[in-house]
C-alpha atoms as a PDB file:
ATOM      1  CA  UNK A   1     -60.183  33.167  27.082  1.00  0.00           C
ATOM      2  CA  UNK A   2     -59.251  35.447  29.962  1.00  0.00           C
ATOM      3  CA  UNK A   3     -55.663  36.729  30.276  1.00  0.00           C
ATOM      4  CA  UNK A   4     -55.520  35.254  33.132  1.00  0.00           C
ATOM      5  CA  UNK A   5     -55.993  32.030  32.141  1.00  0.00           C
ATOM      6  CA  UNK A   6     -53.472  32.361  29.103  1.00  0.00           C
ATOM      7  CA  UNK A   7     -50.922  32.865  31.693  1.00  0.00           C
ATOM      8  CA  UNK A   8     -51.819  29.897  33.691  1.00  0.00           C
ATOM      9  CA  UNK A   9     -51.913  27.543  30.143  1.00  0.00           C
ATOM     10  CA  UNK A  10     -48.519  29.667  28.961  1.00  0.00           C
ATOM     11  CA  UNK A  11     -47.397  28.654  32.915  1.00  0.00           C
ATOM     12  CA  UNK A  12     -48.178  25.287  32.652  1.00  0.00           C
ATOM     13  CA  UNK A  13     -46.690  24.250  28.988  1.00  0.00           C
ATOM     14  CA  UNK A  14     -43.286  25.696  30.010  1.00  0.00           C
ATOM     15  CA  UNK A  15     -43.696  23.963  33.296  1.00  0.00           C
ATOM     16  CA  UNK A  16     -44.335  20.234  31.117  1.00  0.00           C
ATOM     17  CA  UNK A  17     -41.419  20.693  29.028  1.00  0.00           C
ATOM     18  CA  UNK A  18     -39.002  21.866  32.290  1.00  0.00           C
ATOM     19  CA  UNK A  19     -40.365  18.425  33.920  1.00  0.00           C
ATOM     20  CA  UNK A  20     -39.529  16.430  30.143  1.00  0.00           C
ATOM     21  CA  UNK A  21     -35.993  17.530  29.794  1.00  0.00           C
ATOM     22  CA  UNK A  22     -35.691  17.066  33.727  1.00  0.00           C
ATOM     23  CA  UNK A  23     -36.870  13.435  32.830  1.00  0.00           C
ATOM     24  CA  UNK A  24     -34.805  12.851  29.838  1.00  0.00           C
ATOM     25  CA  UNK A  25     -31.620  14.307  31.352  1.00  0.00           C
ATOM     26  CA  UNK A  26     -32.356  11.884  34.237  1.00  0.00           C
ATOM     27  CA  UNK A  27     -33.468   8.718  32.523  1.00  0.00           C
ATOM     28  CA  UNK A  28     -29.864   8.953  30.195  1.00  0.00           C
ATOM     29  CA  UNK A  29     -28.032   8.921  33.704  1.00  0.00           C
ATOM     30  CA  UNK A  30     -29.146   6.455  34.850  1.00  0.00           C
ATOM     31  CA  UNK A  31     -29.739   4.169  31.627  1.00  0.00           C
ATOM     32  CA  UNK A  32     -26.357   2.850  30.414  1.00  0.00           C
ATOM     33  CA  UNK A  33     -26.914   2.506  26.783  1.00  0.00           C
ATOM     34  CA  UNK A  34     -29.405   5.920  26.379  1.00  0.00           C
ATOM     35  CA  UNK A  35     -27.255   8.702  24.167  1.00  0.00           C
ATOM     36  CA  UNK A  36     -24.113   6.304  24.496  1.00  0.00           C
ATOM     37  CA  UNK A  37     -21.454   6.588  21.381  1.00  0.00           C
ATOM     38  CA  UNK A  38     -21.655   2.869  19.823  1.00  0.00           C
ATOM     39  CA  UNK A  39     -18.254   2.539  18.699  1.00  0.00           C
ATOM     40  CA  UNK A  40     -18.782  -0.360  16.269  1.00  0.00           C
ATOM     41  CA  UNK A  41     -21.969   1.962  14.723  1.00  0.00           C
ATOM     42  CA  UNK A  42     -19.899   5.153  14.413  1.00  0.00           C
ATOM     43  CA  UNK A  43     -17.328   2.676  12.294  1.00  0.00           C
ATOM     44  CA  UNK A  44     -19.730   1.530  10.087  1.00  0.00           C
ATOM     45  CA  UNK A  45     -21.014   5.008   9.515  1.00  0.00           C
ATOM     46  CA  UNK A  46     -17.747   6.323   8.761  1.00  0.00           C
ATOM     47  CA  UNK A  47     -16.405   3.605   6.383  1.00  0.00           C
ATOM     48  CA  UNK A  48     -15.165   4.641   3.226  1.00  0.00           C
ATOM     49  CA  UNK A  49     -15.328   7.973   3.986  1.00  0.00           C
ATOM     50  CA  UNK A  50     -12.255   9.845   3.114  1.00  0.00           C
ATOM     51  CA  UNK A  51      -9.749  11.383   5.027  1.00  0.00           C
ATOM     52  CA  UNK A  52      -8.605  14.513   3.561  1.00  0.00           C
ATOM     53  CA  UNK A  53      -5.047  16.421   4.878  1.00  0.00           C
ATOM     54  CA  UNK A  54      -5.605  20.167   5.408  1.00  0.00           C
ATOM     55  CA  UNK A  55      -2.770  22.086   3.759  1.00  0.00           C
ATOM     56  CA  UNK A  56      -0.015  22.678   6.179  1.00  0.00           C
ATOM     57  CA  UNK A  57       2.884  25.392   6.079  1.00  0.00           C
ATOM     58  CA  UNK A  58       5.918  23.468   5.515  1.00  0.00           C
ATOM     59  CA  UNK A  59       8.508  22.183   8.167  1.00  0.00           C
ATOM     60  CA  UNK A  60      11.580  23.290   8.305  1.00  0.00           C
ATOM     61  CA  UNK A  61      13.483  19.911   7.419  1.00  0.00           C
ATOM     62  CA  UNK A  62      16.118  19.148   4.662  1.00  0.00           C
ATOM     63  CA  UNK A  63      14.727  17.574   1.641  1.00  0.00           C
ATOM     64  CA  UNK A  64      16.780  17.671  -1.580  1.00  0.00           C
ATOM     65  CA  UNK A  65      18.175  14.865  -3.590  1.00  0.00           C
ATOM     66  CA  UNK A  66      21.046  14.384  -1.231  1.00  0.00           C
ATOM     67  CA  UNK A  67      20.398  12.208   1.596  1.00  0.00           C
ATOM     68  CA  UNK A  68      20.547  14.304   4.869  1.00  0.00           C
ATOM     69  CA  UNK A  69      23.860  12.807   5.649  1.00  0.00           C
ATOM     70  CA  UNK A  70      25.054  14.378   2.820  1.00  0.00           C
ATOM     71  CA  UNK A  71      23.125  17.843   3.439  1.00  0.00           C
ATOM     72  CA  UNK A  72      24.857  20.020   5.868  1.00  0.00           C
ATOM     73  CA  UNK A  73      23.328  23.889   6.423  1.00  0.00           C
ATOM     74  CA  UNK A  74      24.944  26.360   8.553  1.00  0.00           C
ATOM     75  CA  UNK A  75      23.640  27.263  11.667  1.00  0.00           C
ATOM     76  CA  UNK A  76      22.980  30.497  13.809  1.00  0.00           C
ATOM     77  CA  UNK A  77      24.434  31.411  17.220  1.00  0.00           C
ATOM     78  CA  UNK A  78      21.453  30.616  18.632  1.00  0.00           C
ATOM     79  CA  UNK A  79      21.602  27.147  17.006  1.00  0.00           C
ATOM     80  CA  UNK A  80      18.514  27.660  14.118  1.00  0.00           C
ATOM     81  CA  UNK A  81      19.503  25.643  10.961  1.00  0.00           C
ATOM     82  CA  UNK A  82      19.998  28.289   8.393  1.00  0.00           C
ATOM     83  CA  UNK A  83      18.391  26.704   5.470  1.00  0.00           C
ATOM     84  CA  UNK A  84      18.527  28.064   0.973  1.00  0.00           C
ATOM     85  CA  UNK A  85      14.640  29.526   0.648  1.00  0.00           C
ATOM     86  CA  UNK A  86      14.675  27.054  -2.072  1.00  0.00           C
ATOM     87  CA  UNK A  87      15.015  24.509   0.245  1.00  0.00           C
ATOM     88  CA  UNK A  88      11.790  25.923   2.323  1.00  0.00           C
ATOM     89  CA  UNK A  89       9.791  26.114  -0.855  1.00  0.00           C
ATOM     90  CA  UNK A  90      10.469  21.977  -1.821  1.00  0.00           C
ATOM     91  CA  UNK A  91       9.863  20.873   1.407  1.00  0.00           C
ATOM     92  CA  UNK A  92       6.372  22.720   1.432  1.00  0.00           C
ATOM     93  CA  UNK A  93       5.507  21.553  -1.623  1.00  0.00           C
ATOM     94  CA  UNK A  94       6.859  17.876  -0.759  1.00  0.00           C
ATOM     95  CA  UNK A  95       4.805  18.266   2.655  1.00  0.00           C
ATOM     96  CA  UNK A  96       1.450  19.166   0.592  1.00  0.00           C
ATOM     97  CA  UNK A  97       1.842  16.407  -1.143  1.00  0.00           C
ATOM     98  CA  UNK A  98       1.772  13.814   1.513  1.00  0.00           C
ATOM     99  CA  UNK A  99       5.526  13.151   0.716  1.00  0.00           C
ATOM    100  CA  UNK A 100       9.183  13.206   2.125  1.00  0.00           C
ATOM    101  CA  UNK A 101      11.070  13.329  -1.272  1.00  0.00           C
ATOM    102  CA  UNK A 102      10.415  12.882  -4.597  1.00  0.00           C
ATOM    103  CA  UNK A 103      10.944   9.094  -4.781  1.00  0.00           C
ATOM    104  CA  UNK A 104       6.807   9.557  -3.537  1.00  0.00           C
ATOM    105  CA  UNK A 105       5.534   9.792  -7.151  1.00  0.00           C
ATOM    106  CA  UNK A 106       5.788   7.123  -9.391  1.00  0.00           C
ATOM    107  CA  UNK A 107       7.999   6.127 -11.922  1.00  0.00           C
ATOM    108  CA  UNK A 108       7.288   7.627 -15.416  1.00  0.00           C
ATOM    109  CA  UNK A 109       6.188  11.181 -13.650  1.00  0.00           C
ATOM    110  CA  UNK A 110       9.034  13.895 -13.679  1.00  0.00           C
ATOM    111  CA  UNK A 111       8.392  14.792 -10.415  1.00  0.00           C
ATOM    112  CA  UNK A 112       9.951  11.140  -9.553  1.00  0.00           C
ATOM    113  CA  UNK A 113      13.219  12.224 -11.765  1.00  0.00           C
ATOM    114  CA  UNK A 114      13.739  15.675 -10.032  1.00  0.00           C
ATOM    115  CA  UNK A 115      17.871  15.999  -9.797  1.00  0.00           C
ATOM    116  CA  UNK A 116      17.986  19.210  -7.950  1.00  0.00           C
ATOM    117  CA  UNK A 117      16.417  22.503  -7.359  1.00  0.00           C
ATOM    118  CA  UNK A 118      18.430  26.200  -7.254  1.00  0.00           C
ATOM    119  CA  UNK A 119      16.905  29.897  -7.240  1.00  0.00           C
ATOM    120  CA  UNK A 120      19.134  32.683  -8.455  1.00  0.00           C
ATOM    121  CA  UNK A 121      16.596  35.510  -6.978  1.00  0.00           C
ATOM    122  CA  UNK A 122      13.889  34.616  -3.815  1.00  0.00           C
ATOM    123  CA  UNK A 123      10.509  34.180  -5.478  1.00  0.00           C
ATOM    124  CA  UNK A 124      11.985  31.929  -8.433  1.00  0.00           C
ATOM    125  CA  UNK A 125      12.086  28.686  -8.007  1.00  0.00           C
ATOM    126  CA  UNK A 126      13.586  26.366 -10.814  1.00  0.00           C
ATOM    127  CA  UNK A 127      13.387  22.797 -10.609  1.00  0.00           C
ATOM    128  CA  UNK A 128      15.604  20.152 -12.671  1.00  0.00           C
ATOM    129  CA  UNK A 129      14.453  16.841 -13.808  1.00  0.00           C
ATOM    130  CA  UNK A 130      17.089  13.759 -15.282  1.00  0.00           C
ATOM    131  CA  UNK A 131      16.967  13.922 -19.145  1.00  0.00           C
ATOM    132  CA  UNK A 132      14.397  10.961 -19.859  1.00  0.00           C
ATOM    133  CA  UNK A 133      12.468  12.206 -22.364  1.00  0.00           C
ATOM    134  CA  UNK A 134      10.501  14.176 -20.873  1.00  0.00           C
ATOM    135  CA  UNK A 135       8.096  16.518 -23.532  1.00  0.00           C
ATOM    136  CA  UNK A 136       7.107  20.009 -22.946  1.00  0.00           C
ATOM    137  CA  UNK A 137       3.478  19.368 -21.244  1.00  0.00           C
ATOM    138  CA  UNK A 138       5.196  16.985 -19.172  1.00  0.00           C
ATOM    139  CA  UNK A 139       7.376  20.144 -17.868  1.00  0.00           C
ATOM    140  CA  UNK A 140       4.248  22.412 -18.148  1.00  0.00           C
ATOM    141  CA  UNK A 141       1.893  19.582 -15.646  1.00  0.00           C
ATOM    142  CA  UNK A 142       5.039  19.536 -12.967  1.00  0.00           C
ATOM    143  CA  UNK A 143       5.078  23.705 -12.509  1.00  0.00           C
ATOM    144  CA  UNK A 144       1.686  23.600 -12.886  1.00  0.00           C
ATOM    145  CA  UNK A 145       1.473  20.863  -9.979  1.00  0.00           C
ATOM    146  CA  UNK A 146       3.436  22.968  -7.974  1.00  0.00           C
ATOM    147  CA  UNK A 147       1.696  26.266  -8.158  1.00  0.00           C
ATOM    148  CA  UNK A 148      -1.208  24.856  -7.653  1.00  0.00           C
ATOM    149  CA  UNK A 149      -0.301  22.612  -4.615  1.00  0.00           C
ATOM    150  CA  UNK A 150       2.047  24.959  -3.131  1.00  0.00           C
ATOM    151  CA  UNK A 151       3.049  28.087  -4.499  1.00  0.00           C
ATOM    152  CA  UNK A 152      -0.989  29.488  -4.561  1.00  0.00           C
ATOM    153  CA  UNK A 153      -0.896  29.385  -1.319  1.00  0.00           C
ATOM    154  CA  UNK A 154       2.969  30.869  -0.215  1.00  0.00           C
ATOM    155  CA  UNK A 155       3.031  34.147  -0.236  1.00  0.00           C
ATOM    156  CA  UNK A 156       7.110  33.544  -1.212  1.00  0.00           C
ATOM    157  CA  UNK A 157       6.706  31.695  -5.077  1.00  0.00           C
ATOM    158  CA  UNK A 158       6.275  33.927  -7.980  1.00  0.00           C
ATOM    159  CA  UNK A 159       7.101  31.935 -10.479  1.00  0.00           C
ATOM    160  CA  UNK A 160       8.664  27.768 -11.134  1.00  0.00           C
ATOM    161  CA  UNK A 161      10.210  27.134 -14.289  1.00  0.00           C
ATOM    162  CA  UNK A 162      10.846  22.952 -14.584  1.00  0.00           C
ATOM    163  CA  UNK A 163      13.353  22.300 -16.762  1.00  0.00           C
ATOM    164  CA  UNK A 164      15.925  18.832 -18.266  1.00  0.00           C
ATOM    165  CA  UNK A 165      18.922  18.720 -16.597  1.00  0.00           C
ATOM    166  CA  UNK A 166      20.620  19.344 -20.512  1.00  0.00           C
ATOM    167  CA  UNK A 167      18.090  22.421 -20.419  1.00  0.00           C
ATOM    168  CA  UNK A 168      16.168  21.018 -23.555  1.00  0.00           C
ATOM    169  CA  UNK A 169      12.468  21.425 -22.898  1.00  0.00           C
ATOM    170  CA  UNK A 170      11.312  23.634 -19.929  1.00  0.00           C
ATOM    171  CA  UNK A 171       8.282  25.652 -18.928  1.00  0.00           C
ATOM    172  CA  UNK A 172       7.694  28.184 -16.219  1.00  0.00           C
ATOM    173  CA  UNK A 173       4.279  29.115 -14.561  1.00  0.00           C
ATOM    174  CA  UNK A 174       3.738  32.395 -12.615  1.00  0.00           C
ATOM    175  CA  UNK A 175       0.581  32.683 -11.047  1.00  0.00           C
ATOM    176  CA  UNK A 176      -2.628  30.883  -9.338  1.00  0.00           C
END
């Protein structure tokens, strides 16, 4: 075959598939159901299928065992709630966890009996939870839970220790 003529078959195959997708993007104007989103099929597709919350940095909202009434932070001239970084660090990890306070979990876990929260130096974070029996890998699966679902991913949390309010049985977790 002659150069020539490859150019003129080369020509003539682009020319075809110009003319198709001319035809196709024509025929799907004009057509009312052609490449149309069927609502009731995209539902059925998508049933059952999870929906997963991407980890968000925290908002800056009062969450502690006091009811917000009760909660009153200072504020700057400019009017910015000054809030404890302790403070910060619950409400992320409350806010990772799909939850606005603690009365999310349920009963029997001591995330559910949390009592309060302080931090003597930024970066530790201790957590207290009512005396109700609670045993040593119950304190060691609540710091754990909190690393993993929120301080792993603050640059802020060094370390949680989770403790009984009497100070009984605690443990601390540092770390990813």
């Amino acid at each position: 075959m002659s150069r020539a003529t490859k150019r003129i078959v080369g020509n003539v195959s682009v020319l075809t598939a110009l003319v198709a997708l001319v035809a196709v993007l024509v025929f799907a104007a004009t057509s009312p159901s052609f490449l149309k989103n069927d609502a009731k099929l995209t539902a059925e597709a998508n049933a059952g299928t999870p929906i997963v919350r991407a980890r968000t940095t925290p908002k800056p909202t009062p969450t502690s065992s006091a009811t917000p009434s009760e909660t009153v932070y200072p504020t700057s001239s400019d009017g910015v709630t000054i809030r404890p970084w302790e403070d910060i660090q619950i409400a992320g990890y409350l806010e990772n966890n799909g939850a606005n306070s603690f009365k999310g979990w349920s009963e029997g876990t001591p995330q559910r009996a949390t009592d309060y929260w302080e931090s003597e130096t930024e970066g530790e974070l201790t957590i207290i939870v009512s005396d109700d029996g609670w045993t040593e890998s119950d304190m060691e699966d609540y710091a754990r839970s909190f690393m993993s679902f929120y301080g792993c991913n603050s640059d802020e949390v060094e370390r949680v220790t989770v403790e009984t309010a009497g100070g009984d049985v605690s443990a601390t977790r540092s770390g990813c």
